[in-house]
Protein backbone atom coordinates (compact mmCIF):
# COMPACT_ATOMS: atom_id res chain seq x y z
CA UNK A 1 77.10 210.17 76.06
CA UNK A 2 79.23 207.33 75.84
CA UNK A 3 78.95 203.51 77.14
CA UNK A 4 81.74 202.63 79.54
CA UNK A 5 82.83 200.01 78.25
CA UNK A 6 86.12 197.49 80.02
CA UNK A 7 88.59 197.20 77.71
CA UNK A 8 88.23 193.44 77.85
CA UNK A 9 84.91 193.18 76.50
CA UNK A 10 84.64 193.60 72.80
CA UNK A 11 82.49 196.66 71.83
CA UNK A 12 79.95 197.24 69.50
CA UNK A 13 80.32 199.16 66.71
CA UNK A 14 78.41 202.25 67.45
CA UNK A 15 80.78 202.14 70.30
CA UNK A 16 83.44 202.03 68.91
CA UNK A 17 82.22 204.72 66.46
CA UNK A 18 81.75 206.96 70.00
CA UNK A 19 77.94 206.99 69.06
CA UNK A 20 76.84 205.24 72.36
CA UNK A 21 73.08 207.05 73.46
CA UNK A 22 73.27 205.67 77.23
CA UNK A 23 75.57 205.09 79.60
CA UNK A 24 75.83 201.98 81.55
CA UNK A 25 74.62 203.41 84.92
CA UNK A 26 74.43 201.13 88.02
CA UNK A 27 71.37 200.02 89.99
CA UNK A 28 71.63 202.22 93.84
CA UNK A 29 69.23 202.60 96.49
CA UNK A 30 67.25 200.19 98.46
CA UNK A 31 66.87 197.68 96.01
CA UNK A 32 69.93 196.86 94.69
CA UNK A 33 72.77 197.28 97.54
CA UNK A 34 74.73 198.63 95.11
CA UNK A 35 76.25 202.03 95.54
CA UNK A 36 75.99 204.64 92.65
CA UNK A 37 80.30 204.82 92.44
CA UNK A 38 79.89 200.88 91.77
CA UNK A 39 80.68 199.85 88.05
CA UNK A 40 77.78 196.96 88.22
CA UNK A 41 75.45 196.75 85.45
CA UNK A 42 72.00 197.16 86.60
CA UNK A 43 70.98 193.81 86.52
CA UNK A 44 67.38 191.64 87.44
CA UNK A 45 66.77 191.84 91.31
CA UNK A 46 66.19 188.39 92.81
CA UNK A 47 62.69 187.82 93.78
CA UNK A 48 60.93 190.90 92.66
CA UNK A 49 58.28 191.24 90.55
CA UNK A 50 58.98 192.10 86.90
CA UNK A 51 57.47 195.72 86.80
CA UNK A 52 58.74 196.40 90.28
CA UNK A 53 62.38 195.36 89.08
CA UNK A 54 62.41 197.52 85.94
CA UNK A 55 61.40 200.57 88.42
CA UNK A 56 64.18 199.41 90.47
CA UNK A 57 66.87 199.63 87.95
CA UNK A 58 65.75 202.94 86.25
CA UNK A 59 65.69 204.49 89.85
CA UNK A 60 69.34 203.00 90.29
CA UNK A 61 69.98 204.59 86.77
CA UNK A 62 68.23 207.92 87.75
CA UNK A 63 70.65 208.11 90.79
CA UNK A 64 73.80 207.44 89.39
CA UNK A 65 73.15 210.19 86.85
CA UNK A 66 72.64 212.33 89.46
CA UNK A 67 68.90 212.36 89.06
CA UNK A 68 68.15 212.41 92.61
CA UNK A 69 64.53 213.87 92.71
CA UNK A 70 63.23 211.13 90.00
CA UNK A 71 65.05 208.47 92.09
CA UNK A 72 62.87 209.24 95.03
CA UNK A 73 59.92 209.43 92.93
CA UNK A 74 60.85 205.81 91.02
CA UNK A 75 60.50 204.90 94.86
CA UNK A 76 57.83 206.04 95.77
CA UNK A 77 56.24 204.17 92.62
CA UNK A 78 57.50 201.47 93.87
CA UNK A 79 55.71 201.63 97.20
CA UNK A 80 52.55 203.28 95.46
CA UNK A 81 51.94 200.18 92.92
CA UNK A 82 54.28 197.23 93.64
CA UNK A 83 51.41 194.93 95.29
CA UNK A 84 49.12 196.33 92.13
CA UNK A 85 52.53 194.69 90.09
CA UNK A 86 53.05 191.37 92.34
CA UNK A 87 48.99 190.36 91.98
CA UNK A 88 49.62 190.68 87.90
CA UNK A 89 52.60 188.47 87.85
CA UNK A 90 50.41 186.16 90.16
CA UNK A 91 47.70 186.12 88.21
CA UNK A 92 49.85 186.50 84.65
CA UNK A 93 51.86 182.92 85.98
CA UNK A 94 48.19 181.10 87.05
CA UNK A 95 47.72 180.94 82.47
CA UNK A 96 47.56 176.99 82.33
CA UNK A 97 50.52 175.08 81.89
CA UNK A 98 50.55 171.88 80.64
CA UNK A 99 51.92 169.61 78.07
CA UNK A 100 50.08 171.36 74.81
CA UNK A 101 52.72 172.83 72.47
CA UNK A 102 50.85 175.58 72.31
CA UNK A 103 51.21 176.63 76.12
CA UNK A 104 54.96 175.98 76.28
CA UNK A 105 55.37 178.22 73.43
CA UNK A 106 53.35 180.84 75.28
CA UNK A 107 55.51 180.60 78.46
CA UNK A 108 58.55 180.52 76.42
CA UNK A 109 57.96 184.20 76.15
CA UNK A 110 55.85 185.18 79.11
CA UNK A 111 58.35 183.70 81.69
CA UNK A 112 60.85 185.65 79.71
CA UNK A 113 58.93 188.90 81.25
CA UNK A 114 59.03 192.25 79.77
CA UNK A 115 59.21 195.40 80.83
CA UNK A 116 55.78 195.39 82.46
CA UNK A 117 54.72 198.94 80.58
CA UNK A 118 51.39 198.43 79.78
CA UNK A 119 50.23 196.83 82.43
CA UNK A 120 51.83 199.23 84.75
CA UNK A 121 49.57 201.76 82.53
CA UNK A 122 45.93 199.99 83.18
CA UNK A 123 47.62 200.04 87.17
CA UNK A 124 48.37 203.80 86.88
CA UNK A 125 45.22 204.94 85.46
CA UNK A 126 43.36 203.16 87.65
CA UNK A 127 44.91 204.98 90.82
CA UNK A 128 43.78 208.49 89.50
CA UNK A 129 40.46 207.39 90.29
CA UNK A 130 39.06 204.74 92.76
CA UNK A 131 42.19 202.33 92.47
CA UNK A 132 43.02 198.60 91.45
CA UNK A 133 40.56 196.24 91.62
CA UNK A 134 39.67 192.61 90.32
CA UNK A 135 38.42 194.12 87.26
CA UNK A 136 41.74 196.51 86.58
CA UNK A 137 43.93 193.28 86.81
CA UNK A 138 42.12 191.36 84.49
CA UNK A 139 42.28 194.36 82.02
CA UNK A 140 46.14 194.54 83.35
CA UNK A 141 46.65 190.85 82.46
CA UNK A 142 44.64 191.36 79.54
CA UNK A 143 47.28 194.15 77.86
CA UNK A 144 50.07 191.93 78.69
CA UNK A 145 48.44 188.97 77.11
CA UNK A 146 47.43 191.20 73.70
CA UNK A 147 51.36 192.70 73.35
CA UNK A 148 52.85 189.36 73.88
CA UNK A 149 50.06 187.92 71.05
CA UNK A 150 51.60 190.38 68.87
CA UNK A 151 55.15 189.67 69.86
CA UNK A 152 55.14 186.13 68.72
CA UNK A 153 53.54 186.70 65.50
CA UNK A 154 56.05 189.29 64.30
CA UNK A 155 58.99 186.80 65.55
CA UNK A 156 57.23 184.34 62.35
CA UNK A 157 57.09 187.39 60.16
CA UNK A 158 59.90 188.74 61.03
CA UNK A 159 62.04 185.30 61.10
CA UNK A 160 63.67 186.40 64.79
CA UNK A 161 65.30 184.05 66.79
CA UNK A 162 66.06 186.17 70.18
CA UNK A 163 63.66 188.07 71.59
CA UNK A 164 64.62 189.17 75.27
CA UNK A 165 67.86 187.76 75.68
CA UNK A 166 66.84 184.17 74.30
CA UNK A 167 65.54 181.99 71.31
CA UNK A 168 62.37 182.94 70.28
CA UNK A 169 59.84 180.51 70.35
CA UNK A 170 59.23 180.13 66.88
CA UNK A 171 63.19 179.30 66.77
CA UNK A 172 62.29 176.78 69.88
CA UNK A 173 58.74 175.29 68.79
CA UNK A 174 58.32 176.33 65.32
CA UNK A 175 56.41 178.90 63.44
CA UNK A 176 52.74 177.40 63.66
CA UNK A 177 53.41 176.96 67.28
CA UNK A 178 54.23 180.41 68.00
CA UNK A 179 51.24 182.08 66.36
CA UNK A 180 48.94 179.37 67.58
CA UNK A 181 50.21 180.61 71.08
CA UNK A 182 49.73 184.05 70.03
CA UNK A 183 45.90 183.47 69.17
CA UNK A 184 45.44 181.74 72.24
CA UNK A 185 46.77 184.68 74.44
CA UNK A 186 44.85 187.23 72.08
CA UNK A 187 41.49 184.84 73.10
CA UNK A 188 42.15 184.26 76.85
CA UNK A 189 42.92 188.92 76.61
CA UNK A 190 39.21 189.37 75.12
CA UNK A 191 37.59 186.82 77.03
CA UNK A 192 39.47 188.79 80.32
CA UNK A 193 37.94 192.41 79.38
CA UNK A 194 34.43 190.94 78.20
CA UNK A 195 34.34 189.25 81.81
CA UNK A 196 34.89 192.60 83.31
CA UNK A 197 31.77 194.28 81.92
CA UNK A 198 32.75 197.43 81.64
CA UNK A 199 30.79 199.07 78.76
CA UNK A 200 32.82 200.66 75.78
CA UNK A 201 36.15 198.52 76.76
CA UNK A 202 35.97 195.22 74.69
CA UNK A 203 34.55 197.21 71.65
CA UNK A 204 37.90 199.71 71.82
CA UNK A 205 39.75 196.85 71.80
CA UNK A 206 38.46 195.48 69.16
CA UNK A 207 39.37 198.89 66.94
CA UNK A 208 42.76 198.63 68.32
CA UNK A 209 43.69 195.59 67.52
CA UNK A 210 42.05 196.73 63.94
CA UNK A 211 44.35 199.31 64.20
CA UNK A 212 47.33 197.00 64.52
CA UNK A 213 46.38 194.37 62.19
CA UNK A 214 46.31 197.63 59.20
CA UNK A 215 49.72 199.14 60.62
CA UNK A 216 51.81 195.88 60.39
CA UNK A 217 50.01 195.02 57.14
CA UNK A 218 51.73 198.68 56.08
CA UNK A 219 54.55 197.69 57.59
CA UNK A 220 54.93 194.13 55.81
CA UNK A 221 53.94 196.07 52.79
CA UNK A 222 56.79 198.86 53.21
CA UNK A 223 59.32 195.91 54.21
CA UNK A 224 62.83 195.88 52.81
CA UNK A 225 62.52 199.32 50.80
CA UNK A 226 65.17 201.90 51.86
CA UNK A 227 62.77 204.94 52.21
CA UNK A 228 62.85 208.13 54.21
CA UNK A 229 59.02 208.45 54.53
CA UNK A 230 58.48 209.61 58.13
CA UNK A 231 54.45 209.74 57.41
CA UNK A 232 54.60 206.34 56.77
CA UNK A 233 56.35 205.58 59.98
CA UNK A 234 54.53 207.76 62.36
CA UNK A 235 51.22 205.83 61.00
CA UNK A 236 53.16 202.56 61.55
CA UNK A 237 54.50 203.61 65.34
CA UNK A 238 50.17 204.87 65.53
CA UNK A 239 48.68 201.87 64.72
CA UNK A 240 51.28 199.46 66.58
CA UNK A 241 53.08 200.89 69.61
CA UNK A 242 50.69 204.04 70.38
CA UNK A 243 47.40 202.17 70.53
CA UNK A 244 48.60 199.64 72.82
CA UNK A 245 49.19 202.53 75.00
CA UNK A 246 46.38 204.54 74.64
CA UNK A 247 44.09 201.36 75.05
CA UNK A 248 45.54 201.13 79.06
CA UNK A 249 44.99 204.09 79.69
CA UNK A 250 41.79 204.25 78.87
CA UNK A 251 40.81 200.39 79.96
CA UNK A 252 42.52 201.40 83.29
CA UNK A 253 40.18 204.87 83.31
CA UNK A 254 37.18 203.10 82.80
CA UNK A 255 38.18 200.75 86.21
CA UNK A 256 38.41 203.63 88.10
CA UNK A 257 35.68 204.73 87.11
CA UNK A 258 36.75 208.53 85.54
CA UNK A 259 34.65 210.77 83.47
CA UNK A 260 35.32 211.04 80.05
CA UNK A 261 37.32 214.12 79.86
CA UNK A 262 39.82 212.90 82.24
CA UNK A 263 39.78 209.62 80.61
CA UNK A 264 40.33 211.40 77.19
CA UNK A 265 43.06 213.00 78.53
CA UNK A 266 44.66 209.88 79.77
CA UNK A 267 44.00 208.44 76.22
CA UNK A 268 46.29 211.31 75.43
CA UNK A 269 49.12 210.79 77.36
CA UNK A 270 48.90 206.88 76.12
CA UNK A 271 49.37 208.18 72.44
CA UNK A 272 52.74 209.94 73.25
CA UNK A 273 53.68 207.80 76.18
CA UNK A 274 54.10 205.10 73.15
CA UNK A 275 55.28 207.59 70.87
CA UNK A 276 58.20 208.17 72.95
CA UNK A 277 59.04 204.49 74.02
CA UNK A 278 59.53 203.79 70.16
CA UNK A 279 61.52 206.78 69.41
CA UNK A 280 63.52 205.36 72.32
CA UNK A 281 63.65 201.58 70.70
CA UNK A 282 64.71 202.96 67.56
CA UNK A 283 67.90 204.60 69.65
CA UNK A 284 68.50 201.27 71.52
CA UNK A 285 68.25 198.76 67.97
CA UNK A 286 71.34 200.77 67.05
CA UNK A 287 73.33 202.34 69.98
CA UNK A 288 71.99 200.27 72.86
CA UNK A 289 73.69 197.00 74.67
CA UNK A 290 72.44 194.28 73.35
CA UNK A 291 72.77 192.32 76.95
CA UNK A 292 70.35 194.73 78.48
CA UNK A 293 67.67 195.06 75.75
CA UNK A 294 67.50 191.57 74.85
CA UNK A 295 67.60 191.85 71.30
CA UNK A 296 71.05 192.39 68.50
CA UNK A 297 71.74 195.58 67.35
CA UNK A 298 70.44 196.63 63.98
CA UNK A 299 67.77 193.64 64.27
CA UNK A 300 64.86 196.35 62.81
CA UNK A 301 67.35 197.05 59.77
CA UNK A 302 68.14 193.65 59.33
CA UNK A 303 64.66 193.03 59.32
CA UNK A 304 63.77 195.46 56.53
CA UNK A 305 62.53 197.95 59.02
CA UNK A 306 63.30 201.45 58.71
CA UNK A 307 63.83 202.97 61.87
CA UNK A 308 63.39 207.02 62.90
CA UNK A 309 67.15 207.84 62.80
CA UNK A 310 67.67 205.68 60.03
CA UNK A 311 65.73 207.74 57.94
CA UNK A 312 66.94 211.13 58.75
CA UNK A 313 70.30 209.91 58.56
CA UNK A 314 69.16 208.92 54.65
CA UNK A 315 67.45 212.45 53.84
CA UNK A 316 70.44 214.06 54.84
CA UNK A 317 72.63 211.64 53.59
CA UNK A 318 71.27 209.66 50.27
CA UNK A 319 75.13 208.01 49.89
CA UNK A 320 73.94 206.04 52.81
CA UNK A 321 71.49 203.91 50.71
CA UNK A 322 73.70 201.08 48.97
CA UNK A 323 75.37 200.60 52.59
CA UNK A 324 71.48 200.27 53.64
CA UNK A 325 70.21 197.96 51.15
CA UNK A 326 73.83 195.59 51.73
CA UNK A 327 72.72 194.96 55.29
CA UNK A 328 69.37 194.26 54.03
CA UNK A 329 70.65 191.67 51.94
CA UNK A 330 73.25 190.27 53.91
CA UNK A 331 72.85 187.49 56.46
CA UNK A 332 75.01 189.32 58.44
CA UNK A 333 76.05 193.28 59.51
CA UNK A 334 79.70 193.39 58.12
CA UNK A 335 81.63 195.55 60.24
CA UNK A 336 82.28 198.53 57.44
CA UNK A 337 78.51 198.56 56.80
CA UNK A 338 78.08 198.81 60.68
CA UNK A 339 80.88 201.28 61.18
CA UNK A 340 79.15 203.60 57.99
CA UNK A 341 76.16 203.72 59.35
CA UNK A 342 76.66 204.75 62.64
CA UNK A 343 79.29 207.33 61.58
CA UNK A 344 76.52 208.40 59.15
CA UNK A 345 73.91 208.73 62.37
CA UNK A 346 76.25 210.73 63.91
CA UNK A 347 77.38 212.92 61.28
CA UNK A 348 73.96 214.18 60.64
CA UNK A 349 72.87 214.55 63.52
CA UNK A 350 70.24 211.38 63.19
CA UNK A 351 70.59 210.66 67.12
CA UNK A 352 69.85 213.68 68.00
CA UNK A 353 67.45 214.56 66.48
CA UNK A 354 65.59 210.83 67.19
CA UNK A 355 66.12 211.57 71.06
CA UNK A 356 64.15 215.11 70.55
CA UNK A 357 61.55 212.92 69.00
CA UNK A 358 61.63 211.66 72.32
CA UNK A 359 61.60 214.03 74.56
CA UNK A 360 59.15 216.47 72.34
CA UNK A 361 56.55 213.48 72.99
CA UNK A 362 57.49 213.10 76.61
CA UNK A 363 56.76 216.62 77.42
CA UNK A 364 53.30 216.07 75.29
CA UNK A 365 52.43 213.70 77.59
CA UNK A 366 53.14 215.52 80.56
CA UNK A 367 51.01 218.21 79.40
CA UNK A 368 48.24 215.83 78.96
CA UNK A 369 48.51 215.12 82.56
CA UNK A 370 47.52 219.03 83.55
CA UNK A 371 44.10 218.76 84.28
CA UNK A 372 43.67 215.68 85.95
CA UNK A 373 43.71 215.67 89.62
CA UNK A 374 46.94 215.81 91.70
CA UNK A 375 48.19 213.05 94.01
CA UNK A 376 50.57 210.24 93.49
CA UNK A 377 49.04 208.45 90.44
CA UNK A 378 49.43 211.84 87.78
CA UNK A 379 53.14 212.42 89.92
CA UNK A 380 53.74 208.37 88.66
CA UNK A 381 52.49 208.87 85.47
CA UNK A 382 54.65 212.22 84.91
CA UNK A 383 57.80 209.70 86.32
CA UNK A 384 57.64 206.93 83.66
CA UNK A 385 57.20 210.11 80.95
CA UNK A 386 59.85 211.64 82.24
CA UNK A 387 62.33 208.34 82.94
CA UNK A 388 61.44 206.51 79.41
CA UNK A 389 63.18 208.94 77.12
CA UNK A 390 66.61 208.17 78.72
CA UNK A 391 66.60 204.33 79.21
CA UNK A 392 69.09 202.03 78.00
CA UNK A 393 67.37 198.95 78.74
C-alpha cells in the first residue's frame, strides 16, 4: 500500500521509494463529519478525550478501508469505555501544576497525550469482570504515569528532541529536568497502586519495572552496533514494550476482581498485544508520516537502534551495513542512504515480513482471549488486536 501523497507536499523517502506501509485514510462516522470519499487526514477531534479520539480516528480509518464491521465495533468501544477514558484524563490533568521545573517538564509531555493504550488496557480488563472503579483508575493513571516516566528518560539517553509532534522536554528544560520529572511520575504511579490495596499488584510492578530497567540496560549496551540478532531484540521488545502491557492487564484483572486463570490469560494477550504494537512502531519509524506519529523517520536508526525490519533487511542483505553504520554516524539521513535503505526493505521483503510479525502476534492475542467470558469487554479487546496491526498513526 501506498501513501497518497499531493503532489505539492514533498514526500518522504520511503515514499518516494513506493515503500509506504499505510495509507492516509480519513476520519468518517459520527465523530469526525467527515465522509470516507473525503481526502482529510484524520486529524485530533476537538474536545474529546485522548483515548476516545484515537478510537475515533482508527474507526474513521477502519471505514474508509472498507472495514465496516470493525468500524462499528471501534464505536461501540467508544460508547462501552469513553466515560472510563474522560475520568482518566480528569484525573491524569488534576497531577499538580505549579511553578517547580520539575512539573512543567512533566506536563510538557503529558499535555502532549499519547495514544492512551495502556490505560485503555487496565479500563478493558477491568470490564471483563465487575467494571471500572476508583481503584481501576488509579491503576489506569498509574500505567500512564510509569510509560511517560520511561519516555522522558530515554529522550536524555537517547538525546531526542521531538517526541509527539514537539520538543522534548529535555530539549525544553534540560536533561536533569526531564528525568527528575520522570522519577516523580514513576513515585506519584507506585504510591497510586499501593493506595489501591490490591494484594500482588505493587509487587508485579515492581518486577516490571525490573524488567525494564535490565532491557534498556541491553539495549544501551547493544547501542550503535549494526547487528541482525533478533534474540536480542525480542528480549529488548519483552522487557520494555510487552511488560508494560502485560502489567494492565493484569492490574486491571485484579480490579475486577477475576480469578487467576482468566487473569493469566489476560496477562497473555498483554504480552502479544505489545508485541504487536512494536512490530508496528518499527514499520511506522521508517515508512510512516512523520505528522501523524509525532516522531522523524528513521529516529530508532539514528539513534543506534536496530529495528525488526532493519535487521532482516541486513541478514538478507549484508551490503546494507556501511549504508547502516553512515546514518549512524551522520548527524543527518542523506537522501542516498535513505533511498538504499528503503529500497533494501523492500527488496527483501523486510516489510513484509515485519507486518507478519504483526499480525502472527495479533492473532496470538486473540487466541488468548478464547476462554474468557463473552460480552463487550473480550469483543473490545479482540478490536484494538485486531485494529493495531494496521495503524499509521
Amino acid at each position: 500500500m501506498k501513501v497518497a501523497t499531493s503532489p505539492a507536499v514533498e514526500r518522504s523517502p520511503s515514499e518516494r521509494a513506493g515503500l509506504g506501509h499505510s495509507v492516509s485514510p480519513e476520519r468518517a462516522g459520527s465523530h469526525s463529519g467527515v465522509t470516507a470519499d473525503s481526502t482529510t487526514p484524520p486529524e485530533s477531534v476537538p474536545g474529546l478525550p485522548v483515548g476516545v479520539d484515537l478510537l475515533a480516528r482508527l474507526e474513521g480509518i477502519c471505514a474508509h478501508r472498507g472495514l465496516g464491521n470493525l468500524a462499528d465495533r471501534l464505536s461501540d468501544m467508544v460508547a462501552f469505555i469513553g466515560q472510563d477514558l474522560e475520568s482518566f484524563e480528569i484525573e491524569l490533568d488534576r497531577l499538580p501544576r505549579d511553578a517547580r521545573l520539575v512539573n512543567r517538564s512533566a506536563h510538557h509531555l503529558l499535555e502532549r497525550g499519547g495514544k492512551r493504550l495502556r490505560p485503555m488496557c487496565v479500563a478493558l480488563a477491568t470490564r471483563v469482570g465487575t467494571g471500572f472503579d476508583e481503584r481501576a483508575l488509579d491503576l489506569a493513571v498509574a500505567v500512564e504515569l510509569v510509560h511517560s516516566a520511561t519516555l522522558l528518560h530515554d529522550d536524555v539517553v537517547d538525546l531526542s528532541d521531538v517526541r509527539r509532534g514537539a520538543p522534548t522536554a529535555r530539549a525544553v528544560y534540560g536533561n536533569a529536568a526531564s528525568i527528575f520529572a520522570g522519577d516523580w511520575l514513576l513515585i506519584e504511579a507506585l504510591r497510586r497502586v499501593n493506595r489501591c490495596g490490591l494484594p500482588g499488584t505493587l509487587e508485579e510492578l515492581f518486577t516490571i519495572i525490573e524488567e525494564m530497567i535490565f532491557a534498556e540496560s541491553l539495549q544501551l549496551e547493544t547501542r550503535g552496533m549494526v547487528s541482525a540478532d533478533r534474540d536480542i531484540y525480542f528480549q529488548v521488545v519483552e522487557g520494555k514494550t510487552a511488560s508494560v502491557f502485560r502489567w494492565a492487564m493484569s492490574a486491571g484483572s485484579r480490579a475486577g476482581g477475576l480469578g487467576d486463570t482468566d487473569r493469566s490469560q489476560l496477562v497473555e494477550y498483554g504480552r502479544h498485544l505489545g508485541i504487536t504494537f512494536q512490530a508496528t512502531d518499527d514499520l511506522l519509524d521508517l515508512t510512516g508520516d512523520s505528522a501523524k506519529t509525532g516522531k522523524l523517520l528513521f529516529a530508532d536508526l539514528r539513534e543506534g537502534k536496530m529495528t525488526f525490519p532493519l535487521i532482516v533487511a541486513l541478514e538478507r542483505d549484508p551490503d546494507l551495513r556501511p549504508v547502516i553504520e553512515e546514518i549512524l554516524e551522520a548527524e543527518a539521513v542523506s537522501d542516498p542512504a535513505a533511498e538504499r535503505v528503503v529500497s533494501s526493505l523492500r527488496e527483501t521483503h523486510a516489510v513484509e515480513e515485519c507486518l507478519q510479525l504483526a499480525r502472527k502476534h495479533s492473532s496470538l492475542a486473540l487466541a488468548a482471549l478464547e476462554t474468557l467470558p463473552d460480552g463487550r469487554a473480550r469483543r473490545a479487546l479482540a478490536t484494538v488486536a485486531e485494529t493495531i496491526v494496521d495503524r499509521d498513526l
